[in-house]
N, C-alpha and C. Protein backbone atom coordinates (compact mmCIF):
# COMPACT_ATOMS: atom_id res chain seq x y z
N UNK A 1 -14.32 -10.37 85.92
CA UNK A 1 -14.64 -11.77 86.17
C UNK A 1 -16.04 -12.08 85.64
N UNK A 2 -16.52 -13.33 85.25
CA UNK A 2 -17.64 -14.00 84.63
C UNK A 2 -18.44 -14.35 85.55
N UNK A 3 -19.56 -13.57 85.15
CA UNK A 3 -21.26 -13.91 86.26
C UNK A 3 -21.01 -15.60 86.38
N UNK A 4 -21.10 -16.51 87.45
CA UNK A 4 -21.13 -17.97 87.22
C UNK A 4 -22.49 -18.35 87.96
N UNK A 5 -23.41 -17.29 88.12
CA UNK A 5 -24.51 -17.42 88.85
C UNK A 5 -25.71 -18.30 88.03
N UNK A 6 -25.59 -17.86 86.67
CA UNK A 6 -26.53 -17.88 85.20
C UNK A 6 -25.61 -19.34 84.69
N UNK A 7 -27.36 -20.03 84.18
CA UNK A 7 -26.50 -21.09 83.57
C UNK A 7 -25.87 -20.84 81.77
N UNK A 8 -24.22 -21.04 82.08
CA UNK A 8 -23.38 -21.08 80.75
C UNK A 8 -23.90 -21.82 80.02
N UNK A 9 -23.81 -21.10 78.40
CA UNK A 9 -23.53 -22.07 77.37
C UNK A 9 -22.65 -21.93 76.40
N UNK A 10 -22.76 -23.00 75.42
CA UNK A 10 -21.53 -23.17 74.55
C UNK A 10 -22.39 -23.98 74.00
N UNK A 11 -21.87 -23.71 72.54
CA UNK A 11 -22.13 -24.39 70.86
C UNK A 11 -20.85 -25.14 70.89
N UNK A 12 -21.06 -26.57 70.29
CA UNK A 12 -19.69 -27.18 70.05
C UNK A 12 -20.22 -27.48 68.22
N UNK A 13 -19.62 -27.43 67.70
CA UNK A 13 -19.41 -27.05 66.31
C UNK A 13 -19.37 -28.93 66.31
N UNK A 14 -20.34 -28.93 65.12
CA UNK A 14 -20.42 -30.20 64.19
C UNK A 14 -19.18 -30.35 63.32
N UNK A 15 -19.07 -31.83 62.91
CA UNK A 15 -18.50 -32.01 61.50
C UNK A 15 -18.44 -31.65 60.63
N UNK A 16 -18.36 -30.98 59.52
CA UNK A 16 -19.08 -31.11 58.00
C UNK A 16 -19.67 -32.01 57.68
N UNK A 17 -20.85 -32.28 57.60
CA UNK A 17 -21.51 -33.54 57.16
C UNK A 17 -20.79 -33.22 55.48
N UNK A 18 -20.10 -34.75 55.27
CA UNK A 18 -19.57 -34.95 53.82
C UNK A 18 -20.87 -36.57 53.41
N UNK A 19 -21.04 -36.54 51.99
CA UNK A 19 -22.31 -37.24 51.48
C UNK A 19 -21.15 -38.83 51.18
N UNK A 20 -21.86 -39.32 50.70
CA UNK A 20 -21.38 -40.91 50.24
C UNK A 20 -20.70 -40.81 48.55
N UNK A 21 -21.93 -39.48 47.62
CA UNK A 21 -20.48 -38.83 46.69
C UNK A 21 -19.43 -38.35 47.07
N UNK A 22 -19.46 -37.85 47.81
CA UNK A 22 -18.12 -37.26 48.26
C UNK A 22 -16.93 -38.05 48.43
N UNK A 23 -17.19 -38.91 49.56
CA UNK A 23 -16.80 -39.85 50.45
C UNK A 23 -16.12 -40.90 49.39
N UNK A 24 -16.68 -40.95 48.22
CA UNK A 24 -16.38 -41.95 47.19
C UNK A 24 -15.57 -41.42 46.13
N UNK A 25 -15.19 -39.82 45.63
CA UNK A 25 -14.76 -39.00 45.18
C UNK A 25 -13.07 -38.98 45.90
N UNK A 26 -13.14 -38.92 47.06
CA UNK A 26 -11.90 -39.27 48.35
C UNK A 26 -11.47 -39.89 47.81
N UNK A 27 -11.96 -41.25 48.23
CA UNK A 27 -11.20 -42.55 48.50
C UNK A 27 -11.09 -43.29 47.09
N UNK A 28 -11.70 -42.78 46.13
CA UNK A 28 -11.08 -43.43 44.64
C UNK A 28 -9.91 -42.72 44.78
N UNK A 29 -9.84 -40.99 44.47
CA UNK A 29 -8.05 -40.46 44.33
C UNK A 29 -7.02 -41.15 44.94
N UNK A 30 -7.30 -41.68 46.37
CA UNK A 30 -6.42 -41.44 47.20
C UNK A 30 -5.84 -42.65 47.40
N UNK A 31 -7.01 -43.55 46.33
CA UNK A 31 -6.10 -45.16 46.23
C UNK A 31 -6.06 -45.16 44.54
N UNK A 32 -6.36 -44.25 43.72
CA UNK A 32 -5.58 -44.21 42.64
C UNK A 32 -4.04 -43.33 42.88
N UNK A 33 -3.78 -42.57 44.10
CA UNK A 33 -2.36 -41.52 44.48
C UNK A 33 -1.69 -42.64 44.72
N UNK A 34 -2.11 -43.71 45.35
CA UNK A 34 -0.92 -44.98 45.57
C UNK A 34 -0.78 -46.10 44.92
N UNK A 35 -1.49 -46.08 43.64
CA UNK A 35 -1.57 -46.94 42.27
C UNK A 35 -2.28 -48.16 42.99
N UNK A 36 -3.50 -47.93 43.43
CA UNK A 36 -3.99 -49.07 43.55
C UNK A 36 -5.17 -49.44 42.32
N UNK A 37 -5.90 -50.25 42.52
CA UNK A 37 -7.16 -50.36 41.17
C UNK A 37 -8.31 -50.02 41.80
N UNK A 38 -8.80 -48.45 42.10
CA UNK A 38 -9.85 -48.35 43.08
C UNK A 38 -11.12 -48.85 42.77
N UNK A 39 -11.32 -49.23 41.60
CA UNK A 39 -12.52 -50.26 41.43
C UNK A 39 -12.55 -51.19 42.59
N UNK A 40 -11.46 -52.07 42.25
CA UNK A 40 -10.92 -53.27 42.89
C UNK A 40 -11.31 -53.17 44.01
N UNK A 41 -10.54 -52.02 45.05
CA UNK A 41 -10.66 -51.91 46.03
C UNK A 41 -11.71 -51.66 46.67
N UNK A 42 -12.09 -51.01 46.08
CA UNK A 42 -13.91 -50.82 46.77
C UNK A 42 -14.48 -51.79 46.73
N UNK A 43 -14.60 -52.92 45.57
CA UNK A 43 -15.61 -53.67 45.40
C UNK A 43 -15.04 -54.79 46.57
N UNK A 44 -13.76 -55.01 46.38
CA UNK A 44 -13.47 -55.98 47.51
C UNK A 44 -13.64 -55.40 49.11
N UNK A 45 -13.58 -53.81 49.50
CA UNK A 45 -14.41 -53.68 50.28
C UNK A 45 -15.91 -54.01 50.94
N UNK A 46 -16.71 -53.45 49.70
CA UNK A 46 -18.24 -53.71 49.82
C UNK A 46 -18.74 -55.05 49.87
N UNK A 47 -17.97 -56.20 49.59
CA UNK A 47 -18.40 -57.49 49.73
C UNK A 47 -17.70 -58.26 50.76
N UNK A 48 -16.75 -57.70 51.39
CA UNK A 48 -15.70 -58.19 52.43
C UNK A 48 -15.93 -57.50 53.62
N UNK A 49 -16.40 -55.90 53.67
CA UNK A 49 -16.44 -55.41 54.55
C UNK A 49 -15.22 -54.83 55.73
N UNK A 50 -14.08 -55.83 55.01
CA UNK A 50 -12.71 -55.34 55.62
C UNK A 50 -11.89 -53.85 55.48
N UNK A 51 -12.02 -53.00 56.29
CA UNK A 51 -11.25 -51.44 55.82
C UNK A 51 -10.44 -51.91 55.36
N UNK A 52 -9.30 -52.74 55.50
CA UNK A 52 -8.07 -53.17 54.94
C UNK A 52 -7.62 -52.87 52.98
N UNK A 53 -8.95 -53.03 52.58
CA UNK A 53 -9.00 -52.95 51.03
C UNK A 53 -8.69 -51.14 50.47
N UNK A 54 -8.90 -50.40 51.77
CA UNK A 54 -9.32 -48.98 51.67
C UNK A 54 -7.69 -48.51 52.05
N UNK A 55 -7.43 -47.91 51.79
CA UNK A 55 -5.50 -47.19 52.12
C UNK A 55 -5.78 -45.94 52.84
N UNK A 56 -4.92 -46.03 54.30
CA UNK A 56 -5.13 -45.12 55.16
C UNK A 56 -4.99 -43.37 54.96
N UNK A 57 -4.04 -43.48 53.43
CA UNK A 57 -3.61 -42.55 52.81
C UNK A 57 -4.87 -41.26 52.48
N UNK A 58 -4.18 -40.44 53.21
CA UNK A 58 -5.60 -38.82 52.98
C UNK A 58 -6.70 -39.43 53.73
N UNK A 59 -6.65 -39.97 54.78
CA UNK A 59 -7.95 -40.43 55.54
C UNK A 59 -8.51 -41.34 54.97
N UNK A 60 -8.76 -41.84 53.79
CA UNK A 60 -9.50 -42.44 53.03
C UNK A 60 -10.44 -43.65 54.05
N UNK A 61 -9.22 -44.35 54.57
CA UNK A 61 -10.40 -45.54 55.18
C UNK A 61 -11.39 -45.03 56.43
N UNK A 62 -10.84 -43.81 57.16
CA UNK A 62 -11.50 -43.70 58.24
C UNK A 62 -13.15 -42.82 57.79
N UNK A 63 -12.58 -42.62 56.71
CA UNK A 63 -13.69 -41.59 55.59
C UNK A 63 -15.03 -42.70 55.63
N UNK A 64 -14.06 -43.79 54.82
CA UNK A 64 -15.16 -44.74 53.65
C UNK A 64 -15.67 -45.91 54.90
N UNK A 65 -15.16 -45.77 56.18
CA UNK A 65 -16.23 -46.34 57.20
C UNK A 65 -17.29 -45.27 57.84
N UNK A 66 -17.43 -44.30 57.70
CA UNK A 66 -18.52 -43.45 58.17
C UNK A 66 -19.95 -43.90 58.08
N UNK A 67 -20.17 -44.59 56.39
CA UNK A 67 -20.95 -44.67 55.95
C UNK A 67 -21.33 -46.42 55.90
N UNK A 68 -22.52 -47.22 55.80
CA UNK A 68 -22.61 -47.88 55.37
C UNK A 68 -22.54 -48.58 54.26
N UNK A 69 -22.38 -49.88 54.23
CA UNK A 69 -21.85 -50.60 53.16
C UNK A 69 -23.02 -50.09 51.55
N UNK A 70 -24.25 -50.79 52.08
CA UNK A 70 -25.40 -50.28 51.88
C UNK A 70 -25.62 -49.37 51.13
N UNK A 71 -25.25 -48.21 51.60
CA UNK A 71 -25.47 -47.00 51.06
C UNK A 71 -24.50 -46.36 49.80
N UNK A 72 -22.97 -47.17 50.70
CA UNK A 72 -22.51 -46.96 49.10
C UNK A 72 -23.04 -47.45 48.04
N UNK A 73 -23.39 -48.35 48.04
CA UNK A 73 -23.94 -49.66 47.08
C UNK A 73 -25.43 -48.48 46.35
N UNK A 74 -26.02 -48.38 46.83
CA UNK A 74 -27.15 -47.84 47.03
C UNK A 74 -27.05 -46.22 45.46
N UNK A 75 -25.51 -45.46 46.28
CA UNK A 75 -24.81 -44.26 45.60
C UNK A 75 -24.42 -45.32 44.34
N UNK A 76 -23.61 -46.03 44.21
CA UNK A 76 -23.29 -46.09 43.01
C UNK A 76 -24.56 -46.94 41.89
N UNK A 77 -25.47 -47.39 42.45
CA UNK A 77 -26.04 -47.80 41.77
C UNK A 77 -26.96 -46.74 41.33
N UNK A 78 -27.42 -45.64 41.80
CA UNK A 78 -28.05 -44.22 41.32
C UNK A 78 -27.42 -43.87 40.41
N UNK A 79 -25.79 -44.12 40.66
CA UNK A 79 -24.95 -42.86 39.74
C UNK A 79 -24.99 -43.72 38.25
N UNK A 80 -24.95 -45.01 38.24
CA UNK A 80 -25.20 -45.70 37.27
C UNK A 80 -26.61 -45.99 36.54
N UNK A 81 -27.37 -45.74 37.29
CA UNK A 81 -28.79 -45.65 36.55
C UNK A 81 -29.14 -44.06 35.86
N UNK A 82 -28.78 -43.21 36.61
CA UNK A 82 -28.57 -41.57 36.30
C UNK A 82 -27.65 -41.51 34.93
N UNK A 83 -26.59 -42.18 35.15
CA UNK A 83 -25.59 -42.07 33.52
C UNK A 83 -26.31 -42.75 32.56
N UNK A 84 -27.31 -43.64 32.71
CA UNK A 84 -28.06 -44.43 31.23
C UNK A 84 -29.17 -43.84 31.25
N UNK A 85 -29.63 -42.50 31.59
CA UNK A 85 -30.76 -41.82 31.44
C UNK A 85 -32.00 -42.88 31.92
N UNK A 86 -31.90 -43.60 32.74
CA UNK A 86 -33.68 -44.45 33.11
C UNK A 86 -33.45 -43.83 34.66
N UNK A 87 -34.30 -43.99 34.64
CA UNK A 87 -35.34 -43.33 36.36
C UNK A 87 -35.39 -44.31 36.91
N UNK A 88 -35.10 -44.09 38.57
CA UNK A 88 -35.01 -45.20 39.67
C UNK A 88 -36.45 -44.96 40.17
């Protein structure tokens, strides 16, 4: 039997913290797997704010609300300044 005299502990195990590349890596496949236009969809996300634009398919929408709108915005505009070689 277990000493219950001493105070117990326990580790409860985190998430994987996944990044906003990532997160955006997801949810393009997984609304190009159901022929959507994931441009489309994102962008009418990020300005609408409605998950609805996001397809529940492979988690995708519960994914691409983790994060703020913001921040995606934020990621793709890095990844686009990074591809034309100028410095943010």
């Amino acid at each position: 039997m277990q000493d219950l005299t001493n105070t117990q502990y326990f580790k409860v195990q985190k998430d994987n913290e996944i990044g906003v590349h990532e997160i955006l890596n997801e949810v393009f496949a997984a609304l190009n797997e159901k022929g959507y236009n994931p441009v489309n969809q994102i962008v009418g996300y990020i300005m609408s704010g409605d998950p609805t634009y996001i397809t529940s398919h492979n988690n995708a929408r519960s994914l691409m609300v983790r994060v703020d709108r913001d921040e995606i915005v934020e990621e793709l505009l890095m990844s686009y300044v990074q591809a034309n070689g100028w410095r943010a």
